[in-house]
N, C-alpha and C. Protein backbone atom coordinates (compact mmCIF):
# COMPACT_ATOMS: atom_id res chain seq x y z
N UNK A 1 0.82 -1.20 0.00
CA UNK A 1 0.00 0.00 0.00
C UNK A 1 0.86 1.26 0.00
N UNK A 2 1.81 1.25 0.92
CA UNK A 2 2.60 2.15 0.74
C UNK A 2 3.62 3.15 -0.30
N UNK A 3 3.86 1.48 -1.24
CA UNK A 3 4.60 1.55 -2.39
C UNK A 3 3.66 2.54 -3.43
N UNK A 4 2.27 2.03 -3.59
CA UNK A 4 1.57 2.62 -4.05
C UNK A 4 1.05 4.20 -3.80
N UNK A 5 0.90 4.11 -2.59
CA UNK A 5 1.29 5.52 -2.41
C UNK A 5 2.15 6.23 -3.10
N UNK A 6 3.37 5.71 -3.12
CA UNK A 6 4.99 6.06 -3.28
C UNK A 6 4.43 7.01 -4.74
N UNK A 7 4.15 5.36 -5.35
CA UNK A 7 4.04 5.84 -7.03
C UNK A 7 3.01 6.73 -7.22
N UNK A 8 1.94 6.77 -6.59
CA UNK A 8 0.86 8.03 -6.75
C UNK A 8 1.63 9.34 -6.42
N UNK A 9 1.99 9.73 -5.70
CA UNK A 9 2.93 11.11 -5.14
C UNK A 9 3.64 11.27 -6.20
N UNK A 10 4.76 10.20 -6.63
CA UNK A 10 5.82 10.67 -7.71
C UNK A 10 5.08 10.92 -9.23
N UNK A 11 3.46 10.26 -9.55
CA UNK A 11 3.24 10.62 -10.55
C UNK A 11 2.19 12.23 -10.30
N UNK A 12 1.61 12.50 -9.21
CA UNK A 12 1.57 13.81 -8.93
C UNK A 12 1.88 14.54 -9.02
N UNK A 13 3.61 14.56 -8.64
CA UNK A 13 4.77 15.53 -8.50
C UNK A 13 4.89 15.84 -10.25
N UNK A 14 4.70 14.47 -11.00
CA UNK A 14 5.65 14.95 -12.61
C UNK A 14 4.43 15.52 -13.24
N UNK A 15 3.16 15.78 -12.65
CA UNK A 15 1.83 16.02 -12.82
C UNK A 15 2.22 17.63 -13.03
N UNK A 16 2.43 18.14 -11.72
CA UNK A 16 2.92 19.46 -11.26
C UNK A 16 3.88 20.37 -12.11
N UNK A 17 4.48 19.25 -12.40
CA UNK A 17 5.86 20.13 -13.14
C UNK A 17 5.14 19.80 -14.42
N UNK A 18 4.68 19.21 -15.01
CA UNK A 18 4.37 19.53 -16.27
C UNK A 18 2.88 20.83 -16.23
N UNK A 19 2.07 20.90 -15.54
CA UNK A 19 1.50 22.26 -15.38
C UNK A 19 2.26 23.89 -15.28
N UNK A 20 3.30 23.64 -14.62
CA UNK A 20 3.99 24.86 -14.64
C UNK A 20 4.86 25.24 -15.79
N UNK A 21 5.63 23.81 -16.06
CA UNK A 21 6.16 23.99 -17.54
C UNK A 21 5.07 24.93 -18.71
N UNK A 22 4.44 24.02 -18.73
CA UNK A 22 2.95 24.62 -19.50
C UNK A 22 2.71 26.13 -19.21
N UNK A 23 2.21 26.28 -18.23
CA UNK A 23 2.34 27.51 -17.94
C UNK A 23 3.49 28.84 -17.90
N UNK A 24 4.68 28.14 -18.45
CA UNK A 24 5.37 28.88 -18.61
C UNK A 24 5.84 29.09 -19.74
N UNK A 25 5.79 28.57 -20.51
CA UNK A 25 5.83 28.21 -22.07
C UNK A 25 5.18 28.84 -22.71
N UNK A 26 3.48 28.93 -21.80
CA UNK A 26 2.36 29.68 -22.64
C UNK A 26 2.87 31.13 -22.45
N UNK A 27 2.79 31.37 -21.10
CA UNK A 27 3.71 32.79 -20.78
C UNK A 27 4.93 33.54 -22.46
N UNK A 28 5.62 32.88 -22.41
CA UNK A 28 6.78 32.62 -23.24
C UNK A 28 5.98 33.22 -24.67
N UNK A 29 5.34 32.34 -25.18
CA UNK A 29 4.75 32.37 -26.51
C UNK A 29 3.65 33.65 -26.75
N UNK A 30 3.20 34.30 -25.38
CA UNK A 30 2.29 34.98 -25.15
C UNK A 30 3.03 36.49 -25.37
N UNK A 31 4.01 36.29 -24.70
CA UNK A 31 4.91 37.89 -25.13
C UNK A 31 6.11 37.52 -25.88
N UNK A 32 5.71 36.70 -26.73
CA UNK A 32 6.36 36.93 -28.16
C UNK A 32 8.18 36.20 -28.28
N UNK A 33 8.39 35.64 -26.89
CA UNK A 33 9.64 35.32 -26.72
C UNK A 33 9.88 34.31 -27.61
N UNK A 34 9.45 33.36 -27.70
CA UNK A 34 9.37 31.89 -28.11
C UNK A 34 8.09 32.51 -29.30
N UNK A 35 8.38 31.58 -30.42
CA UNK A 35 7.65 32.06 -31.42
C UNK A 35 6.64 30.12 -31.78
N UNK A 36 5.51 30.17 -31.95
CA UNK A 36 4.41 29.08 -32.69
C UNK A 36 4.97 28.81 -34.02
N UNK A 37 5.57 29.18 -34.43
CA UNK A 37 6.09 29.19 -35.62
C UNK A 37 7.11 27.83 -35.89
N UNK A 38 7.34 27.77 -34.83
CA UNK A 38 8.98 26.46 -34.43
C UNK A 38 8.00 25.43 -34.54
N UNK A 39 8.27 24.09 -35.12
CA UNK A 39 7.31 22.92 -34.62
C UNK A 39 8.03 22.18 -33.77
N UNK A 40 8.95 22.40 -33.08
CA UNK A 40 9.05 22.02 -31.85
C UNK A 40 8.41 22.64 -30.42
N UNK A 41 8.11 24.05 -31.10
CA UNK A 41 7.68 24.56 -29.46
C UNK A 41 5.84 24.14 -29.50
N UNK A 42 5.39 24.38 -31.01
CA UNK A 42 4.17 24.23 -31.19
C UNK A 42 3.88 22.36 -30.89
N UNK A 43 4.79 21.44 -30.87
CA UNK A 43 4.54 20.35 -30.84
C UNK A 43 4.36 20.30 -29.28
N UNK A 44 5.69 20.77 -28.41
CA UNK A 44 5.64 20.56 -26.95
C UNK A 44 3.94 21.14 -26.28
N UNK A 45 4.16 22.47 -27.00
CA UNK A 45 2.54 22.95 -26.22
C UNK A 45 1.62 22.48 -26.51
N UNK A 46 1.43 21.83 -28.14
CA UNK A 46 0.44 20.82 -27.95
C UNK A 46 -0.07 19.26 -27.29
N UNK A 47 1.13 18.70 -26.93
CA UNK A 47 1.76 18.05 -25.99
C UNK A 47 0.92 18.05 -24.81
N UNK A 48 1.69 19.04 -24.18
CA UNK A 48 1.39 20.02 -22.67
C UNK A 48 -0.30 19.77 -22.58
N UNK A 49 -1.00 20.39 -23.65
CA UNK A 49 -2.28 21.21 -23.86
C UNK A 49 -3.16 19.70 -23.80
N UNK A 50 -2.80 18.82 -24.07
CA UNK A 50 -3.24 17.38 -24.25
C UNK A 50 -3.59 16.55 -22.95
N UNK A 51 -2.53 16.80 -22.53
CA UNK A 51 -2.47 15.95 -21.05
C UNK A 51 -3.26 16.86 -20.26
N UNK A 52 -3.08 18.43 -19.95
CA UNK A 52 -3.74 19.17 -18.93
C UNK A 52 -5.20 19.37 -19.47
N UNK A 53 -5.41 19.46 -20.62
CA UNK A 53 -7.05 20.32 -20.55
C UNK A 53 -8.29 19.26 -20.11
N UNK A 54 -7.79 18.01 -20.07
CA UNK A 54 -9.12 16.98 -19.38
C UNK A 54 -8.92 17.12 -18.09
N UNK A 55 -7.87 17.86 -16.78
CA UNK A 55 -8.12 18.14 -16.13
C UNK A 55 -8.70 19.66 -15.68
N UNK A 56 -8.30 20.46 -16.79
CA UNK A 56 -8.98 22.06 -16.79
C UNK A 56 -10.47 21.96 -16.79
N UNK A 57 -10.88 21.30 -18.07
CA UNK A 57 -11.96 21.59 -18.65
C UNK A 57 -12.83 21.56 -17.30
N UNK A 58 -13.38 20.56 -16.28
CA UNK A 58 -14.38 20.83 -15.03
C UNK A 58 -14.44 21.74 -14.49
N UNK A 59 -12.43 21.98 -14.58
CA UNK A 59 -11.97 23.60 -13.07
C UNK A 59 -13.06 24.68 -14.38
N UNK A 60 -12.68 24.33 -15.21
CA UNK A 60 -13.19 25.98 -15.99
C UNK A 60 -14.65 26.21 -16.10
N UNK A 61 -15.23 25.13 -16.39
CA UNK A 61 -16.72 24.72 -15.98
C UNK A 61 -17.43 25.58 -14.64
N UNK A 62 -16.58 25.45 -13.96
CA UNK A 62 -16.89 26.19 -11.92
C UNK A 62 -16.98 27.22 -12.04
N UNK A 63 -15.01 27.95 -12.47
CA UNK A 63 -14.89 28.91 -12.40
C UNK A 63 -15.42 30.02 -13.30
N UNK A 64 -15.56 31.54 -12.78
CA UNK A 64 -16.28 32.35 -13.78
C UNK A 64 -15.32 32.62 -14.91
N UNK A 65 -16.09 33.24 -15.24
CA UNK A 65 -15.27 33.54 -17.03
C UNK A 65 -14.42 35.05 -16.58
N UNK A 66 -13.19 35.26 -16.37
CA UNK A 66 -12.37 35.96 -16.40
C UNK A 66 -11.88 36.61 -17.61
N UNK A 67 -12.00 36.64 -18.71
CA UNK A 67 -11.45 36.88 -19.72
C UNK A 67 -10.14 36.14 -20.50
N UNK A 68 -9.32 36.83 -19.95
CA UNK A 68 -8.08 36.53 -20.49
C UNK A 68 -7.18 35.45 -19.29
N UNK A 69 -7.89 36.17 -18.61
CA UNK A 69 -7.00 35.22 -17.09
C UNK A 69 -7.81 33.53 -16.86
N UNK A 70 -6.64 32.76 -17.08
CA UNK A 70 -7.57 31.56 -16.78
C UNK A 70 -6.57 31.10 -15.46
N UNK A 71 -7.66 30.41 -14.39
CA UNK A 71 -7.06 30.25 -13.20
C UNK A 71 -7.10 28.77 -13.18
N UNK A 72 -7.96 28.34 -13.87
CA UNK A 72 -7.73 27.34 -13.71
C UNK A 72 -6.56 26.15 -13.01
N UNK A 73 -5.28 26.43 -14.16
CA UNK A 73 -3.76 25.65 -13.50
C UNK A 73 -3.70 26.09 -12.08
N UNK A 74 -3.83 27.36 -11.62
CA UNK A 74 -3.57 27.38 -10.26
C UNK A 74 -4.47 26.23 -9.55
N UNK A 75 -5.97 26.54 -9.51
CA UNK A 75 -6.74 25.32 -8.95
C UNK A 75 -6.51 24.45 -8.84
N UNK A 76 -5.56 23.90 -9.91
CA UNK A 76 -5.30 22.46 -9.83
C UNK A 76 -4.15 22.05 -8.83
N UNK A 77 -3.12 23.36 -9.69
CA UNK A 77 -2.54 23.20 -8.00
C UNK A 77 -2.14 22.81 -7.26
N UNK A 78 -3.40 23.81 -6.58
CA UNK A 78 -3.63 24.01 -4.98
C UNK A 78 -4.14 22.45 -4.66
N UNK A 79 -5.18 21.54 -5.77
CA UNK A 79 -5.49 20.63 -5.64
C UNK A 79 -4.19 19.53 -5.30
N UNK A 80 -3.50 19.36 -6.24
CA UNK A 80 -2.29 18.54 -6.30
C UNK A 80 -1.86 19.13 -4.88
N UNK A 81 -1.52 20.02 -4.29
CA UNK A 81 -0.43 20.20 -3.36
C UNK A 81 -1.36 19.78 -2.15
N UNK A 82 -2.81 20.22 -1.85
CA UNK A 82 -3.60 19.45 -1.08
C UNK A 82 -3.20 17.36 -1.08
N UNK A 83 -3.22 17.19 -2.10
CA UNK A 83 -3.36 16.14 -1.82
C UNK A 83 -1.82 15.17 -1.65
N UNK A 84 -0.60 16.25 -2.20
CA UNK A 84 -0.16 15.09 -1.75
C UNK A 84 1.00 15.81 -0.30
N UNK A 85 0.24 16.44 0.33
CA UNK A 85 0.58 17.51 1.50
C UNK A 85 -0.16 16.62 2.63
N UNK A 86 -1.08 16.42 2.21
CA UNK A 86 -2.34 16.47 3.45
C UNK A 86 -3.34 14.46 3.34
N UNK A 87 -3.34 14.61 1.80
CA UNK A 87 -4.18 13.29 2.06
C UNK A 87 -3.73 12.08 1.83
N UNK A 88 -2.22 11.97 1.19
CA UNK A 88 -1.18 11.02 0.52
C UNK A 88 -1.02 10.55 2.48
N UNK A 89 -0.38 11.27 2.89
CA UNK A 89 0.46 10.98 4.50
C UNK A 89 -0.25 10.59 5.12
N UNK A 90 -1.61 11.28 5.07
CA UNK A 90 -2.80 10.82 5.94
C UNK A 90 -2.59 9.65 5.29
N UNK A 91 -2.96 8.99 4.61
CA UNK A 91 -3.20 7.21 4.07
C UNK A 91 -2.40 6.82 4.35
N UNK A 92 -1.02 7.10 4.11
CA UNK A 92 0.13 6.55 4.39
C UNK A 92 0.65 6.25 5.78
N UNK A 93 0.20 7.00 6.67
CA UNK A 93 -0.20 7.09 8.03
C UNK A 93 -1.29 5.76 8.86
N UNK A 94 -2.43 5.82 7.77
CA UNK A 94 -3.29 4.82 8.33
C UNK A 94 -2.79 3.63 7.85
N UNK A 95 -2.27 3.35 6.94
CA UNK A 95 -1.95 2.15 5.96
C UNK A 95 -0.99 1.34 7.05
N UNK A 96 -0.33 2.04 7.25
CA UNK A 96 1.37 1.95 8.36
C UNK A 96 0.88 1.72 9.61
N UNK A 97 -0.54 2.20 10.12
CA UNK A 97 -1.09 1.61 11.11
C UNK A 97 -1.60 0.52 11.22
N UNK A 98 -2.07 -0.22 10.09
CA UNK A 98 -2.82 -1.18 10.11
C UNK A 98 -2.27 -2.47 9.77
N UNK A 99 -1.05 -2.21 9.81
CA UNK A 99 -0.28 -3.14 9.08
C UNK A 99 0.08 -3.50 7.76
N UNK A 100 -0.59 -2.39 6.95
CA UNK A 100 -0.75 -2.85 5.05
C UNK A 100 0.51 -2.31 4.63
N UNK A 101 1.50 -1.60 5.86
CA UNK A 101 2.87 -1.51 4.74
C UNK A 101 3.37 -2.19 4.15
């Protein structure tokens, strides 16, 4: 159980870093640094844009329509860092109690 844990956290964590990547990339392409034009950068962000928007699409669903600002990635997050802050240890905690390490 624990192990499993293990591997849930570490695929969380590469969860995380590929949201911020993303988010920084878009940043990047947004003021003109990095150009769409490259099909390598346009391949990575479509990439990026693949894996994250089946987790956006609900957050964006909730949240109001901001315009230009999408908050979404933060939400998520705060979600990710909730969970593997607070509810990963907690399990990992009970698991280790019960004997299922």
């Amino acid at each position: 159980m624990i192990l499993l844990l293990q591997t849930l956290d570490f695929l969380l964590m590469i969860f995380t870093w590929i949201i911020i990547i993303q988010a920084i990339l878009s940043w990047l392409v947004s003021f003109n640094v990095i150009s769409m034009q490259n099909d390598m950068v346009r391949n990575g962000l479509e990439f990026l844009n693949r894996i994250t928007e089946p987790v956006y699409r609900p957050i964006r669903r909730i949240l109001p329509d901001l315009g230009m600002l999408d908050l979404s990635p933060l939400v998520v997050l705060l979600i990710l860092m909730f969970l593997r802050r607070t509810l990963i240890p907690y399990l990992a905690m009970a698991a280790y109690n019960q004997g299922m390490g």
